[in-house]
N, C-alpha and C. Protein backbone atom coordinates (compact mmCIF):
# COMPACT_ATOMS: atom_id res chain seq x y z
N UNK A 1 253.01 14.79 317.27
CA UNK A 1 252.40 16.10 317.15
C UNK A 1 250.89 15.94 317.35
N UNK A 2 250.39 16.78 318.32
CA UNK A 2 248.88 16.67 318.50
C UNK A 2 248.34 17.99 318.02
N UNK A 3 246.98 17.64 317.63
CA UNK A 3 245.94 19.14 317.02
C UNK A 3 244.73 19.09 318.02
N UNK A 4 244.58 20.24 318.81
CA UNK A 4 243.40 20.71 319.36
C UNK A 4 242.60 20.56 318.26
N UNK A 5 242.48 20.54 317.25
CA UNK A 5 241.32 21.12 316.34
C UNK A 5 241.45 20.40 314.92
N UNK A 6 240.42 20.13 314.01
CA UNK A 6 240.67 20.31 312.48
C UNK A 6 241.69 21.34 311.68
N UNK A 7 240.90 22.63 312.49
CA UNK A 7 241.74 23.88 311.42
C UNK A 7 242.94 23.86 312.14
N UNK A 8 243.54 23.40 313.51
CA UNK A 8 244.76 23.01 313.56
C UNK A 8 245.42 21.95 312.85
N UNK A 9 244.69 21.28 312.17
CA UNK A 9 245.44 19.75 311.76
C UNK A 9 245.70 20.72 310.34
N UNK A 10 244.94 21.16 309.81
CA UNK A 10 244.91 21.99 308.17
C UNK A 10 245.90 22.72 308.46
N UNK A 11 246.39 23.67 309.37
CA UNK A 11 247.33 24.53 309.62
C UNK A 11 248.44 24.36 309.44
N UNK A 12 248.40 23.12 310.08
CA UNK A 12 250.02 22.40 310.28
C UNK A 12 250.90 23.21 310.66
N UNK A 13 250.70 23.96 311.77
CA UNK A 13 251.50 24.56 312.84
C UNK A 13 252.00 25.98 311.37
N UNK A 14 251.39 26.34 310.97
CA UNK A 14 251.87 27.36 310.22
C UNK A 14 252.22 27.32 308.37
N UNK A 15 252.54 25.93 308.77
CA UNK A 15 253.41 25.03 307.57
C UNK A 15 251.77 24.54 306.41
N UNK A 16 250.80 24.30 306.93
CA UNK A 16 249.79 24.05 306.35
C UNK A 16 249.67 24.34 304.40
N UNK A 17 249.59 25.85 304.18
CA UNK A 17 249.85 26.06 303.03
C UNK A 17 250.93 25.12 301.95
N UNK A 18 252.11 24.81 302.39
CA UNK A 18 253.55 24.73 301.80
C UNK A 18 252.79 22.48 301.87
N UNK A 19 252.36 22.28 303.11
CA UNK A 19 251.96 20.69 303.15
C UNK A 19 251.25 20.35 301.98
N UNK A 20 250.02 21.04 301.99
CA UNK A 20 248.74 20.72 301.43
C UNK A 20 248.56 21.43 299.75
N UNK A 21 249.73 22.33 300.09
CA UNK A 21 250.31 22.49 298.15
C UNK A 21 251.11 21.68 297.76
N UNK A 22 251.86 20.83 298.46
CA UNK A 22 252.99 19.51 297.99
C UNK A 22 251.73 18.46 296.94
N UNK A 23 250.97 18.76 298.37
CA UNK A 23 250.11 17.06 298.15
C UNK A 23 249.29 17.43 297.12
N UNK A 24 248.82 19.04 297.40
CA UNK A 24 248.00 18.82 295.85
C UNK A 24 248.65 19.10 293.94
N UNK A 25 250.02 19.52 294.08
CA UNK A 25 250.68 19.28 293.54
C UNK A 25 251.25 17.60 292.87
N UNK A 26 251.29 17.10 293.47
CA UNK A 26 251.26 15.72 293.37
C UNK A 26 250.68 15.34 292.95
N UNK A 27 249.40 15.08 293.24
CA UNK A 27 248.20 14.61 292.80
C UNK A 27 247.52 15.32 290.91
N UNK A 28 247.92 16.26 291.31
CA UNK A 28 248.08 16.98 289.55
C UNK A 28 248.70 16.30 288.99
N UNK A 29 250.46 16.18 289.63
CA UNK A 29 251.14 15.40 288.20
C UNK A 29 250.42 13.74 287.98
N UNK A 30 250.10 13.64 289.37
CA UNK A 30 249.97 11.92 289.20
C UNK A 30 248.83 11.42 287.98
N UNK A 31 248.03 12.64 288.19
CA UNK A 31 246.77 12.75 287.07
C UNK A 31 247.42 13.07 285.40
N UNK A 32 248.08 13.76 285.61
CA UNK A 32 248.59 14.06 284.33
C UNK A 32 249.54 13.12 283.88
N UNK A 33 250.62 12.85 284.35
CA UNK A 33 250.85 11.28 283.96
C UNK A 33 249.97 10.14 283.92
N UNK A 34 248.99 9.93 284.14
CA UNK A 34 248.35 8.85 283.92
C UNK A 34 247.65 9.15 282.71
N UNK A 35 247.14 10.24 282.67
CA UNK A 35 246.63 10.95 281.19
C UNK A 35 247.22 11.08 280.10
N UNK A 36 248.57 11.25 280.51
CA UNK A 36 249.39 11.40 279.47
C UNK A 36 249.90 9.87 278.64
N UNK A 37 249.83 8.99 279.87
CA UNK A 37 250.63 7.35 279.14
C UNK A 37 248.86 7.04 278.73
N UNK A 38 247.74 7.38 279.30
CA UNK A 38 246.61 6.57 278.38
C UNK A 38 246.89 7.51 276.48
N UNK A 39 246.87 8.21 276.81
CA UNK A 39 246.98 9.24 275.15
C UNK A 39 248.28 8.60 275.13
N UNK A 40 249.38 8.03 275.22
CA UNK A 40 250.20 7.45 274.43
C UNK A 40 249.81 6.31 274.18
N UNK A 41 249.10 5.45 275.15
CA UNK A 41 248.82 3.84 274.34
C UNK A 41 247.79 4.09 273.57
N UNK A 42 247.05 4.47 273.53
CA UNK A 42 245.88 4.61 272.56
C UNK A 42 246.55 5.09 270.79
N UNK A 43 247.41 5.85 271.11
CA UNK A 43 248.57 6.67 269.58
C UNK A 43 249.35 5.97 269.13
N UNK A 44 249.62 4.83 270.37
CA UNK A 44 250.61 3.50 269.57
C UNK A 44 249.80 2.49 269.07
N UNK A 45 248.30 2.36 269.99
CA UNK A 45 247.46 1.47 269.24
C UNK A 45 247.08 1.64 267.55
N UNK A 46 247.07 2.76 267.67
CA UNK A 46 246.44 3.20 266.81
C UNK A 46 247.84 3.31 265.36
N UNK A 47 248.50 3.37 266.18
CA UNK A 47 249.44 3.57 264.85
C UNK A 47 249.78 2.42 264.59
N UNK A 48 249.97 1.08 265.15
CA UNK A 48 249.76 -0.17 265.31
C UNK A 48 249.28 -0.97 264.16
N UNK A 49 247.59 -0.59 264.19
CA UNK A 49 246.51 -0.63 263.00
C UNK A 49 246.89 -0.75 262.42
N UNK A 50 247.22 0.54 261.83
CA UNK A 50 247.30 1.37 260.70
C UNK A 50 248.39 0.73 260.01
N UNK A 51 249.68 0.41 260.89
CA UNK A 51 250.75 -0.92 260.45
C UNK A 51 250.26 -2.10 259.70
N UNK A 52 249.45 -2.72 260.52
CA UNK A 52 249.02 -3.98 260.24
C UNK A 52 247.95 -4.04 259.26
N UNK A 53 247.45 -3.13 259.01
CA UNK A 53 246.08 -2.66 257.91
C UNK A 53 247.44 -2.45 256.89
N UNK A 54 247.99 -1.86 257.02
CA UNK A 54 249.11 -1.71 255.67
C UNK A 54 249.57 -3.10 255.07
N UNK A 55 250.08 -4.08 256.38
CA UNK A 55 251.05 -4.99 255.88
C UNK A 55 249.67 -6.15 255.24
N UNK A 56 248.66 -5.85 256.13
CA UNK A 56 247.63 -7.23 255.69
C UNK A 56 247.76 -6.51 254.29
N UNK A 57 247.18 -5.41 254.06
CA UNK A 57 246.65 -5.06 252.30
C UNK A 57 248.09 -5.32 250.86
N UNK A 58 249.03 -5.24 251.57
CA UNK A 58 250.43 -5.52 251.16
C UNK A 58 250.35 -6.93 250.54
N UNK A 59 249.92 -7.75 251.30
CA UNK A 59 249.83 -9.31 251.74
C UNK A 59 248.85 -9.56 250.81
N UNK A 60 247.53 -9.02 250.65
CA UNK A 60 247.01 -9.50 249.76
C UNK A 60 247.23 -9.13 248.37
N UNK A 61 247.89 -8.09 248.40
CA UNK A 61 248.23 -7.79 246.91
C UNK A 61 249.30 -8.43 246.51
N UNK A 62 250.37 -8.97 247.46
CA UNK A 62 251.29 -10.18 246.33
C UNK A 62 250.19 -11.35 246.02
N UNK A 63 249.48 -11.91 246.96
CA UNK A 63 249.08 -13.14 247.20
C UNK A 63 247.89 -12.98 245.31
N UNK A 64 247.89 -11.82 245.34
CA UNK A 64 246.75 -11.60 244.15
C UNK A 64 247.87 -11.49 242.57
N UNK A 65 249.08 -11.48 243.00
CA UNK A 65 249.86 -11.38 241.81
C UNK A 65 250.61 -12.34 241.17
C-alpha cells in the first residue's frame, strides 16, 4: 500500500480513525497495566514490612521472656 501524502498515511484509506483508535487504545491499557502492577508491588512491599516488623517485634518479645 502506497500514500501520496502524510494525511494519506493518517487516513488509512478511510480506515484511519478505527487504526489509530486501536493503537491509542492500547497504549492506554499498556499504561494502565503497568501502573496498576507498580501500585501492586509497592502494597505487597509494604504489607511485607509490616509482616516482618510484626514477626521481628514478636521475636524480641519471647527472646525478652
Amino acid at each position: 500500500m502506497t500514500w501520496a501524502s502524510l494525511s494519506d498515511f493518517f487516513a488509512m484509506g478511510g480506515y484511519g480513525f478505527y487504526v489509530w483508535g486501536s493503537f491509542l487504545m492500547f497504549f492506554i491499557c499498556l499504561i494502565g497495566e503497568i501502573i496498576l502492577i507498580l501500585n501492586r508491588k509497592r502494597t505487597l512491599l509494604k504489607q511485607l514490612s509490616l509482616i516482618y516488623k510484626a514477626a521481628r517485634k514478636e521475636q524480641d518479645n519471647e527472646t525478652k521472656a
